[in-house]
Protein backbone atom coordinates (compact mmCIF):
# COMPACT_ATOMS: atom_id res chain seq x y z
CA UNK A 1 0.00 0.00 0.00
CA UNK A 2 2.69 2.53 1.05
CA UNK A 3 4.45 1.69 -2.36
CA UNK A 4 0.94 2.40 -4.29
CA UNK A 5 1.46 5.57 -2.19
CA UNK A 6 4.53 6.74 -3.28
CA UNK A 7 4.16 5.73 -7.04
CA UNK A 8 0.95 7.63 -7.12
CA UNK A 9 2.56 10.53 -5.43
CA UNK A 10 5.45 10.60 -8.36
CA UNK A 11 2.34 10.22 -11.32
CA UNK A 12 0.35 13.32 -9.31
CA UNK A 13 4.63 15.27 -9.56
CA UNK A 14 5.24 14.03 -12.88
CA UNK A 15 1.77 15.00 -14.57
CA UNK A 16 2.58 18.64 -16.16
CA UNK A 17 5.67 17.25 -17.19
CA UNK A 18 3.48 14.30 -19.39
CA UNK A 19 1.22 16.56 -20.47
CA UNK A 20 3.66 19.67 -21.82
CA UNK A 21 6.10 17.29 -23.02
CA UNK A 22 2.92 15.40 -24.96
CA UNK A 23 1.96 19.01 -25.98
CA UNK A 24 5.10 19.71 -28.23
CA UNK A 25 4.55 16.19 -30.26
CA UNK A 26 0.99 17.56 -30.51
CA UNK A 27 2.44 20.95 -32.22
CA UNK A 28 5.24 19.08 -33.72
CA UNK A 29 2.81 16.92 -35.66
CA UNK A 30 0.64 19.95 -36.60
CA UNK A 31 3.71 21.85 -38.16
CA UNK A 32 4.68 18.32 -40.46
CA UNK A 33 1.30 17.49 -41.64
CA UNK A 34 0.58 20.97 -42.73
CA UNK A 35 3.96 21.48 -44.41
CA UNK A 36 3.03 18.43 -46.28
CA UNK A 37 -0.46 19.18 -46.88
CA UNK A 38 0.55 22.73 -48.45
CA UNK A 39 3.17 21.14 -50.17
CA UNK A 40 0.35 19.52 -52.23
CA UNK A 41 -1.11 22.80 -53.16
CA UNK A 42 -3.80 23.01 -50.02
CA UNK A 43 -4.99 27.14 -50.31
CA UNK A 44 -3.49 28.50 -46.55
CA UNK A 45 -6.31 30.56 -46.19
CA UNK A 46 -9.18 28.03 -47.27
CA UNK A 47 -6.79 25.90 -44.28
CA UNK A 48 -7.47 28.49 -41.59
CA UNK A 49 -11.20 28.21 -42.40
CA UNK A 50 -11.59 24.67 -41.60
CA UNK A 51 -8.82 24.85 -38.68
CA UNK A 52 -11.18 27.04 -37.03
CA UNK A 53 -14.38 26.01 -37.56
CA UNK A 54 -12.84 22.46 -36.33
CA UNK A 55 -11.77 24.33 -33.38
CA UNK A 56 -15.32 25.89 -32.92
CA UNK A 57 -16.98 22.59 -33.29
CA UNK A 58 -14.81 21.44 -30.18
CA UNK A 59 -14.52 23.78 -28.02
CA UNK A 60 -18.53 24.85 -28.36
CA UNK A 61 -20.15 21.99 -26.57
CA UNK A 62 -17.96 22.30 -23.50
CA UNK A 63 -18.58 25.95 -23.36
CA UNK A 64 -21.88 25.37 -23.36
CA UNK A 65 -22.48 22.76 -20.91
CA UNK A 66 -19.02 24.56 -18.29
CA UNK A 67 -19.56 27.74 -17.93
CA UNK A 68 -23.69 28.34 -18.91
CA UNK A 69 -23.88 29.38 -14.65
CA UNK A 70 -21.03 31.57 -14.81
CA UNK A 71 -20.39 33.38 -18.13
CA UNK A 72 -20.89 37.29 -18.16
CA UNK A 73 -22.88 39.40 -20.18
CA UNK A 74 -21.20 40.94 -23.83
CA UNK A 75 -20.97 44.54 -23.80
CA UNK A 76 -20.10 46.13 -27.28
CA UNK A 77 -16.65 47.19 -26.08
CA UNK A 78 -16.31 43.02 -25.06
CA UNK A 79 -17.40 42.25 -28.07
CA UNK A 80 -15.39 44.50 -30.47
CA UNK A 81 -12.38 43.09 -28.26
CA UNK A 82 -13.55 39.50 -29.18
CA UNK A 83 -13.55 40.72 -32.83
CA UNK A 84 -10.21 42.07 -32.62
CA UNK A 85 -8.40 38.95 -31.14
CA UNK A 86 -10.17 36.86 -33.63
CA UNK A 87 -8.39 39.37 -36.13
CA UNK A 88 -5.00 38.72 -34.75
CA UNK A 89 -5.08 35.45 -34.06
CA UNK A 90 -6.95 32.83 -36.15
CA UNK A 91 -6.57 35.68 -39.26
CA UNK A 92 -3.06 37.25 -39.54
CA UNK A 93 -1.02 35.04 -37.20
CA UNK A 94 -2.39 31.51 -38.81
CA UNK A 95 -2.43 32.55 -42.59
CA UNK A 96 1.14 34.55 -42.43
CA UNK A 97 2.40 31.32 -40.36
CA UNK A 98 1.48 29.13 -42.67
CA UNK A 99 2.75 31.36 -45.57
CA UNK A 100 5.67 31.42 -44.04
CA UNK A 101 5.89 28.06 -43.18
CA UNK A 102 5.40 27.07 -46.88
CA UNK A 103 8.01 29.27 -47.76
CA UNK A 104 10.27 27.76 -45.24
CA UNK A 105 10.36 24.77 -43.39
CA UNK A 106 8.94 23.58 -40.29
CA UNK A 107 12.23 23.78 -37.72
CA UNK A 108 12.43 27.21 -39.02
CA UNK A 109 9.22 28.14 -38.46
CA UNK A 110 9.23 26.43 -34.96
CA UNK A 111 12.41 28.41 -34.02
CA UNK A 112 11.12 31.58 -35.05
CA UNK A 113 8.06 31.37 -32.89
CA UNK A 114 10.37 30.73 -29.95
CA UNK A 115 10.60 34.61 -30.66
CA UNK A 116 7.04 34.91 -28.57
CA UNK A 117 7.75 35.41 -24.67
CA UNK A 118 10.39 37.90 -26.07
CA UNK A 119 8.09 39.80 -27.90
CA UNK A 120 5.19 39.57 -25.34
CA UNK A 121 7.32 41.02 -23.07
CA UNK A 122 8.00 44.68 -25.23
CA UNK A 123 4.40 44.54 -25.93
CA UNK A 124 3.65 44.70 -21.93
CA UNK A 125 6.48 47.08 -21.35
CA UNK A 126 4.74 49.30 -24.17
CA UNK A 127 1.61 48.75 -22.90
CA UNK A 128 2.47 49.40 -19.00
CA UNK A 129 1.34 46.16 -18.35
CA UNK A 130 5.05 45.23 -16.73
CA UNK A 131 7.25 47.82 -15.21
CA UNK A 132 11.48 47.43 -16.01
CA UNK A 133 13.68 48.33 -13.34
CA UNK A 134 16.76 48.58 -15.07
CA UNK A 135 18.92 47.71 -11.89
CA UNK A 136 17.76 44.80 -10.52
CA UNK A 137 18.89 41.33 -12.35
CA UNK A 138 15.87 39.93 -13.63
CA UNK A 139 14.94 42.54 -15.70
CA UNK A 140 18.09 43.02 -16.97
CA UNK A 141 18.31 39.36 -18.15
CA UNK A 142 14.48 39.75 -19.82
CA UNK A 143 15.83 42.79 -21.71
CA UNK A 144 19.29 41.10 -22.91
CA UNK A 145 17.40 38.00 -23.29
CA UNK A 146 14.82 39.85 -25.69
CA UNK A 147 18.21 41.39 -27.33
CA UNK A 148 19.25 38.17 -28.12
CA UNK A 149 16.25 36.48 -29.17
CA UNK A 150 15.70 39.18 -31.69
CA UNK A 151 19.40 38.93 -32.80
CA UNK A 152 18.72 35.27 -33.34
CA UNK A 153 15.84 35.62 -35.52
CA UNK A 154 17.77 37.95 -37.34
CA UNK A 155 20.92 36.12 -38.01
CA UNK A 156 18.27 33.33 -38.84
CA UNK A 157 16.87 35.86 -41.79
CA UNK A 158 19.97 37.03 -43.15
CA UNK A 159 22.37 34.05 -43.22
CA UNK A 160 21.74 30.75 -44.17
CA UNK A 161 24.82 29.17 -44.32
CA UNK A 162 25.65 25.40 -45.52
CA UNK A 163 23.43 22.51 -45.03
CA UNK A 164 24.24 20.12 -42.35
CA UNK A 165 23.91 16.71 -43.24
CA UNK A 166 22.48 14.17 -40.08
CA UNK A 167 23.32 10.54 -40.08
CA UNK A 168 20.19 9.39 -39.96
CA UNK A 169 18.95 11.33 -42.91
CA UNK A 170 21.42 11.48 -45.40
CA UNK A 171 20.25 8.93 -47.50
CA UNK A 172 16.94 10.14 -47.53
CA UNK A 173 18.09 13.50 -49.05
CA UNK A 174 20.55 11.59 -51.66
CA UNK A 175 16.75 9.80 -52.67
CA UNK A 176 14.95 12.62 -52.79
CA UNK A 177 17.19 15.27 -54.39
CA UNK A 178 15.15 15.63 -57.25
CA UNK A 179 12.14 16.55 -55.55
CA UNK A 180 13.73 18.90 -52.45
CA UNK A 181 15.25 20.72 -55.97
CA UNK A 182 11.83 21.42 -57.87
CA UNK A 183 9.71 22.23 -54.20
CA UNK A 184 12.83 23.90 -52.37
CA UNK A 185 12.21 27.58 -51.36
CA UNK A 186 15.07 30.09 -53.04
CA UNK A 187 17.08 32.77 -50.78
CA UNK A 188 14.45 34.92 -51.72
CA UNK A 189 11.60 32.68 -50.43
CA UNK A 190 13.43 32.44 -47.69
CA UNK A 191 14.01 35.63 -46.53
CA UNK A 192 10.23 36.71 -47.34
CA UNK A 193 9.02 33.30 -45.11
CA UNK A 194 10.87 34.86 -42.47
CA UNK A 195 9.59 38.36 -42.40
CA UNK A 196 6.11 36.36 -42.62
CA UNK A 197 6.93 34.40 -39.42
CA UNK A 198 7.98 37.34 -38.40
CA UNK A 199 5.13 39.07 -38.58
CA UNK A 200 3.36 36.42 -37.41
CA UNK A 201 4.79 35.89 -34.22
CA UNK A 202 4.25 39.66 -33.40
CA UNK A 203 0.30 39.12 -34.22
CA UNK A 204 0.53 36.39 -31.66
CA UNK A 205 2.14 38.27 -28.98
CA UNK A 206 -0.68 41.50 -29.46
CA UNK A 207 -3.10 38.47 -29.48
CA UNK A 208 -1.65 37.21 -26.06
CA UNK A 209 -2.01 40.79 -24.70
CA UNK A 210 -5.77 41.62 -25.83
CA UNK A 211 -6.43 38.53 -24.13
CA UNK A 212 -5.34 39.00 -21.15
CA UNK A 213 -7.14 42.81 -20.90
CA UNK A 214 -10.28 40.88 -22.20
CA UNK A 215 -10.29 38.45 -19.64
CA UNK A 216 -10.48 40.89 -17.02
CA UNK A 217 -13.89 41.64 -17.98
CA UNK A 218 -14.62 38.38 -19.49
CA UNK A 219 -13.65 35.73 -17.16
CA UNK A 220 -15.22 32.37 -19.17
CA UNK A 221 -11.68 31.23 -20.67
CA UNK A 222 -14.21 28.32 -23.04
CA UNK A 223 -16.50 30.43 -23.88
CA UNK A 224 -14.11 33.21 -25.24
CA UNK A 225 -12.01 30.69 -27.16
CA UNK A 226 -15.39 29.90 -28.90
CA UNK A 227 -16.44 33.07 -30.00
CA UNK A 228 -12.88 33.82 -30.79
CA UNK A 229 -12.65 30.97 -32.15
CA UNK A 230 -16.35 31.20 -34.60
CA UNK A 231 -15.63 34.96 -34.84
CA UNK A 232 -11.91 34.05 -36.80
CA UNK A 233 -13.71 31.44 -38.77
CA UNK A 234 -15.88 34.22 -40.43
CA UNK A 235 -13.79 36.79 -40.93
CA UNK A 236 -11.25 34.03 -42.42
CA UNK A 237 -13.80 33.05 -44.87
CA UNK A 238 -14.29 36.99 -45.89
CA UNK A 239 -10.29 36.88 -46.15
CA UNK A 240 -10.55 33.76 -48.49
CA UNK A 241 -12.93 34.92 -51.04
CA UNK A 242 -10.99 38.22 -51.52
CA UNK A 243 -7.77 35.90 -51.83
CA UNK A 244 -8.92 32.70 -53.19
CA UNK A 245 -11.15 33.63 -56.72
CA UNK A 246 -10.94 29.33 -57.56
CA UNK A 247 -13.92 27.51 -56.20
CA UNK A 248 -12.20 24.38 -56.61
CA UNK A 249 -9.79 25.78 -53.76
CA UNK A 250 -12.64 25.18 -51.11
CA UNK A 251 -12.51 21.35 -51.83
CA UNK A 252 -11.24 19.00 -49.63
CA UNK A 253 -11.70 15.32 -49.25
CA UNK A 254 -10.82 12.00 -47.06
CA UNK A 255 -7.01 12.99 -48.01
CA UNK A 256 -4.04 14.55 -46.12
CA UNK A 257 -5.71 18.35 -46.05
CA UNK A 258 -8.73 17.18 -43.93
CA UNK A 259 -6.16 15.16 -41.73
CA UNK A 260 -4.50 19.19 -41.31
CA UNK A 261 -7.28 20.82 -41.23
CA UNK A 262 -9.16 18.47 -38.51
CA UNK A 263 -5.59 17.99 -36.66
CA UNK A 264 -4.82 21.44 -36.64
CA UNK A 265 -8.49 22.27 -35.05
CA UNK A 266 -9.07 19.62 -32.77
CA UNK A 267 -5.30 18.84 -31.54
CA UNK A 268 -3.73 22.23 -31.76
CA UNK A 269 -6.82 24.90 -30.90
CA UNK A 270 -8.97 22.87 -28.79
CA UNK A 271 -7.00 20.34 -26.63
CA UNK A 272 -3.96 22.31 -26.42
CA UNK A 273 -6.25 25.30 -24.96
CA UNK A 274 -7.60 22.79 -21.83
CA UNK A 275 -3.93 21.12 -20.96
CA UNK A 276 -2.34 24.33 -21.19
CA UNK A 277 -5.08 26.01 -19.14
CA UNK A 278 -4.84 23.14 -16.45
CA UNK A 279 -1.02 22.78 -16.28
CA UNK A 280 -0.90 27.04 -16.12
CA UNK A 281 -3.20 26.81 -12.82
CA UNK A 282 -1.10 24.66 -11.33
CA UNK A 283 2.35 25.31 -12.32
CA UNK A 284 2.27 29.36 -14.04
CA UNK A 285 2.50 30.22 -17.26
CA UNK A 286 6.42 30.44 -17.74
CA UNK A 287 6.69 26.73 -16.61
CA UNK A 288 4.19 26.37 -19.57
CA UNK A 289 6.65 28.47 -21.95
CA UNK A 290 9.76 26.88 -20.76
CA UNK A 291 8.43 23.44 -23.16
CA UNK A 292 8.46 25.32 -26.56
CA UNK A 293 11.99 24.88 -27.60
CA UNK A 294 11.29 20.90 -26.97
CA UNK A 295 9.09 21.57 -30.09
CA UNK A 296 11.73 22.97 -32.51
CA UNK A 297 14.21 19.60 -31.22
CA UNK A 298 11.13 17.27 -32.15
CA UNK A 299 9.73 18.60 -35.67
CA UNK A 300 13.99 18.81 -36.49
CA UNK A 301 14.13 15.47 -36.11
CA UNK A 302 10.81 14.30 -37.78
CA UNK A 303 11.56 16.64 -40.49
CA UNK A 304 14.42 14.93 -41.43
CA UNK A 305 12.85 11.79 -41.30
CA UNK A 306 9.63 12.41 -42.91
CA UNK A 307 9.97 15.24 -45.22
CA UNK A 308 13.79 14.87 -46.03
CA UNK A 309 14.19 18.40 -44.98
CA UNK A 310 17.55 19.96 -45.02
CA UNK A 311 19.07 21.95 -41.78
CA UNK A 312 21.18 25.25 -42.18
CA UNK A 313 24.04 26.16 -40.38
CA UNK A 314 22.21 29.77 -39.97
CA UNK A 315 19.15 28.46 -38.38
CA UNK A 316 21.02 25.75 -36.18
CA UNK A 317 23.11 28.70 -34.35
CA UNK A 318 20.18 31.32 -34.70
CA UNK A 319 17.95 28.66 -32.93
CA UNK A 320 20.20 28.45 -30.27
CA UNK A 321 20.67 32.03 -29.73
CA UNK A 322 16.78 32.15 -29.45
CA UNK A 323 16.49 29.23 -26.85
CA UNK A 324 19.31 31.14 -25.11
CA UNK A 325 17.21 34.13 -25.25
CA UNK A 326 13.75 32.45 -24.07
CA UNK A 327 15.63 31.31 -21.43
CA UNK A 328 16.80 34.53 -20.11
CA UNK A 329 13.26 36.25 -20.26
CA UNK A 330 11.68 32.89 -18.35
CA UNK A 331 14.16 33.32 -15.72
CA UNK A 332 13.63 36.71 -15.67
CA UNK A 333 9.90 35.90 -15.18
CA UNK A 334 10.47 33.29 -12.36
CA UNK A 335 12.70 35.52 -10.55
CA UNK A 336 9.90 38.76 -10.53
CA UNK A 337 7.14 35.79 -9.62
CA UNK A 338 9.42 34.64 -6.79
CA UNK A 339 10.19 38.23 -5.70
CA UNK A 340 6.29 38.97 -5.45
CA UNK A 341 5.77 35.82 -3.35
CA UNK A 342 7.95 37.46 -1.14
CA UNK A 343 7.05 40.58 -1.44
CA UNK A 344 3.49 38.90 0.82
CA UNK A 345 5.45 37.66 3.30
CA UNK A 346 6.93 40.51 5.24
CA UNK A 347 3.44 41.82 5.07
CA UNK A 348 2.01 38.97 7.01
CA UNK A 349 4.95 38.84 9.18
CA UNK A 350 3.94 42.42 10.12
CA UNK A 351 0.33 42.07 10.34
CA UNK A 352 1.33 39.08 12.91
CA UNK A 353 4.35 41.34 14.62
CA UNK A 354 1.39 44.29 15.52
CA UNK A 355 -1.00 41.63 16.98
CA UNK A 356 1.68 40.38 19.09
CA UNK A 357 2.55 43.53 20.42
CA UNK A 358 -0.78 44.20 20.97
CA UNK A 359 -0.57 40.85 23.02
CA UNK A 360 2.28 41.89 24.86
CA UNK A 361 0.87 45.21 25.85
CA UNK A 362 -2.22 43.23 27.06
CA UNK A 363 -0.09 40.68 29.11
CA UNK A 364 2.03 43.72 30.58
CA UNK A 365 -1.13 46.10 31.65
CA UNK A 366 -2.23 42.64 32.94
CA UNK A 367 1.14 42.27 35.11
CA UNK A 368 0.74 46.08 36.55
CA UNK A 369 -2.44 45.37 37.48
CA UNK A 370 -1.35 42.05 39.35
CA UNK A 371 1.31 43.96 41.29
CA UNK A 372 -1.25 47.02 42.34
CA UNK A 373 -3.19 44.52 43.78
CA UNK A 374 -0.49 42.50 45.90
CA UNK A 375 0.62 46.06 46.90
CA UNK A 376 -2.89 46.65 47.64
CA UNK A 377 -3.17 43.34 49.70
CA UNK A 378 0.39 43.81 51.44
CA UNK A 379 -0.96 47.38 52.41
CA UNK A 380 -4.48 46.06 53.79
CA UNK A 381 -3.08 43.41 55.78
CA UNK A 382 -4.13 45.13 59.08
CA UNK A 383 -7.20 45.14 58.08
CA UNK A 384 -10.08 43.06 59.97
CA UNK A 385 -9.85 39.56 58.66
CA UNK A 386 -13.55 39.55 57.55
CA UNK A 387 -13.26 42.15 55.27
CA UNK A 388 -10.99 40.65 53.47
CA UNK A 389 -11.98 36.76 53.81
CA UNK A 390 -15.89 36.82 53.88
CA UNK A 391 -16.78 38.46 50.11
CA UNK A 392 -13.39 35.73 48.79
CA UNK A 393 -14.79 32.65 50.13
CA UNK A 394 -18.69 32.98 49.57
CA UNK A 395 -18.18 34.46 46.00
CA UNK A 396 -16.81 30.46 44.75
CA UNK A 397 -19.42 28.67 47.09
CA UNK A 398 -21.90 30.51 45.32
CA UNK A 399 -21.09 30.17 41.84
CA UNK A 400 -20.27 26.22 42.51
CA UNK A 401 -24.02 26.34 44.22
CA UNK A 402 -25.54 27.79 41.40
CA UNK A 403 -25.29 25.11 38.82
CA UNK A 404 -26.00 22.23 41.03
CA UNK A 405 -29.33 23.98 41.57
């Protein structure tokens, strides 16, 4: 039994770990089938239409049923809020991702969103939703951190160097010359994909801040996602028929651009959304950030594997100069968390300080009064015995009387 215990204990420790760590396959396998599903000509923008309307069809029902008790009433300002983050988020960050992603290749594109706690963090200085105090540590190491991280992405951009060859896929790129040669993506492709991702990631960050101001008035996480969520849908359609004049572009069958579509919806909007939601109660959101990277190691390697694709010198180092930068900003953002924590401490410490002076003051008017009354007594002692023995001794006799009666 105590063994049942203590493994159960190390499942209940070792849960967020599972869950984030199954999270990144989850993304990783979003970025390869869509690669390969644009690849084959899939429209991005007919892609974010179904990705969403997927996610809708998800999220909806629980929405429903969760939070019908407890979700507030839409205002117009709420609303045009709502309207906005769909905007950012299911409209320019999905379609210039994916545009960028077709024009580069999915460990890129995974290493240039590790650009997002970086950015998120300008936004919030911008926005004076975080205050920099240049002295202290941490926020030194967020701003050199975001330095670096944008440096990264840069050097990413501008230089792509030679192509490193991995053991386990070189023969698959001697096979498949031919075809990385006719669907391989020029310097110039390149360099647009990146200002695309770019881009992008910058939509994702403002999306990540209008959220959070939203929330404070509109505190039903589900039921936001799904308005967000049907809101994107619609204006993505409006987006597609501007962009997309082919009606044949809308079809899609029991083939690899419904697998996207569905996997992107389901896997990446709707059950990332609830693990990342329970993990962030639990553990904070930078524990939650701290995984990403794990995503950019994962689609590298299935890349290779599955889509033969071929790994740059310039986007091995830039990658690592953005891990090194995410890393500075999360500790950054640990070390302010931890500072707050302990900025409620001394307060309580205080609070418990004045009541136990007050206690002491109490105990020591109590200790006066003790010796004013043995002064009292030693000064009475000539007094007749009966004054001073009769009202003592009846006083208990009566109150033990009483209750018996």
């Amino acid at each position: 039994m105590e063994g049942n215990g203590c493994l159960g204990s190390f499942f209940q420790r070792c849960k967020p770990y599972i869950a984030m760590i199954s999270l990144q396959f989850g993304y990783a396998g979003m970025n390869i089938i869509t690669k390969v599903s644009l690849n084959q000509g899939m429209s991005h923008y007919v892609l974010v239409v179904y990705r969403h309307a997927f996610a809708t069809a998800a999220i909806a029902p629980f929405a429903i049923i969760l939070e019908r008790k407890v979700r507030p009433k839409i205002t117009f300002p709420i609303f045009m809020q709502m309207f906005v983050l769909g905007l950012l988020g299911p409209v320019i960050d999905q379609n210039l991702y994916y545009a960028g992603l077709k024009y580069t290749s999915p460990t890129f594109s995974c290493a240039m969103s590790n650009m997002l706690p970086a950015m998120t963090f300008v936004m919030a200085v911008l926005c004076r939703m975080e205050v920099v105090h240049i002295k202290k540590v941490r926020c030194q190491a967020k701003v050199i951190g975001t330095i670096v991280t944008v440096a990264g992405a840069m050097f990413m951009t501008l230089y792509k160097g030679q192509v490193i060859n991995l053991m386990w896929s070189a023969h698959v790129h001697n096979q498949t010359s031919s075809v990385t040669a006719t669907t391989g993506s020029t310097d110039k492709d390149w360099v647009k994909g990146s200002i695309l991702l770019i881009i992008a990631t910058l939509a994702w960050a403002s999306f990540f801040i209008l959220q959070a101001v939203t929330l404070r008035r509109y505190s039903a996480q589900l039921s936001l996602t799904t308005i967000v969520c049907f809101l994107g849908t619609l204006q993505s359609i409006a987006v597609t028929f501007v962009m997309e004049h082919k009606p044949s572009a809308w079809t899609i069958g029991w083939d690899m651009n419904l697998l996207a579509a569905a996997y992107a919806g389901i896997v990446s909007s709707s059950i990332a959304y609830y693990v990342q939601g329970l993990v962030m109660q639990k553990r904070g959101p930078v524990f939650v950030t701290a995984f990403s990277p794990l995503m950019m190691i994962i689609v590298a390697i299935m890349g290779s594997f599955i889509l033969a694709e071929k790994i740059y010198l310039g986007g091995v180092l830039g990658g690592i100069l953005i891990v090194a930068g995410l890393y500075a900003v999360l500790w950054g953002k640990y070390k302010e968390h931890k500072e707050k924590e302990a900025e409620t401490i001394p307060e309580a410490v205080k609070e418990n300080g004045e009541n136990d002076n007050t206690a002491g003051m109490i105990q020591e008017i109590e200790a006066n009064n003790d010796i004013e009354m043995q002064r009292n007594q030693a000064n009475n002692v000539s007094l007749p015995a009966v004054a001073i023995t009769v009202p003592i001794s009846q006083a208990p006799m009566v109150a033990m009387e009483a209750p018996r009666a």
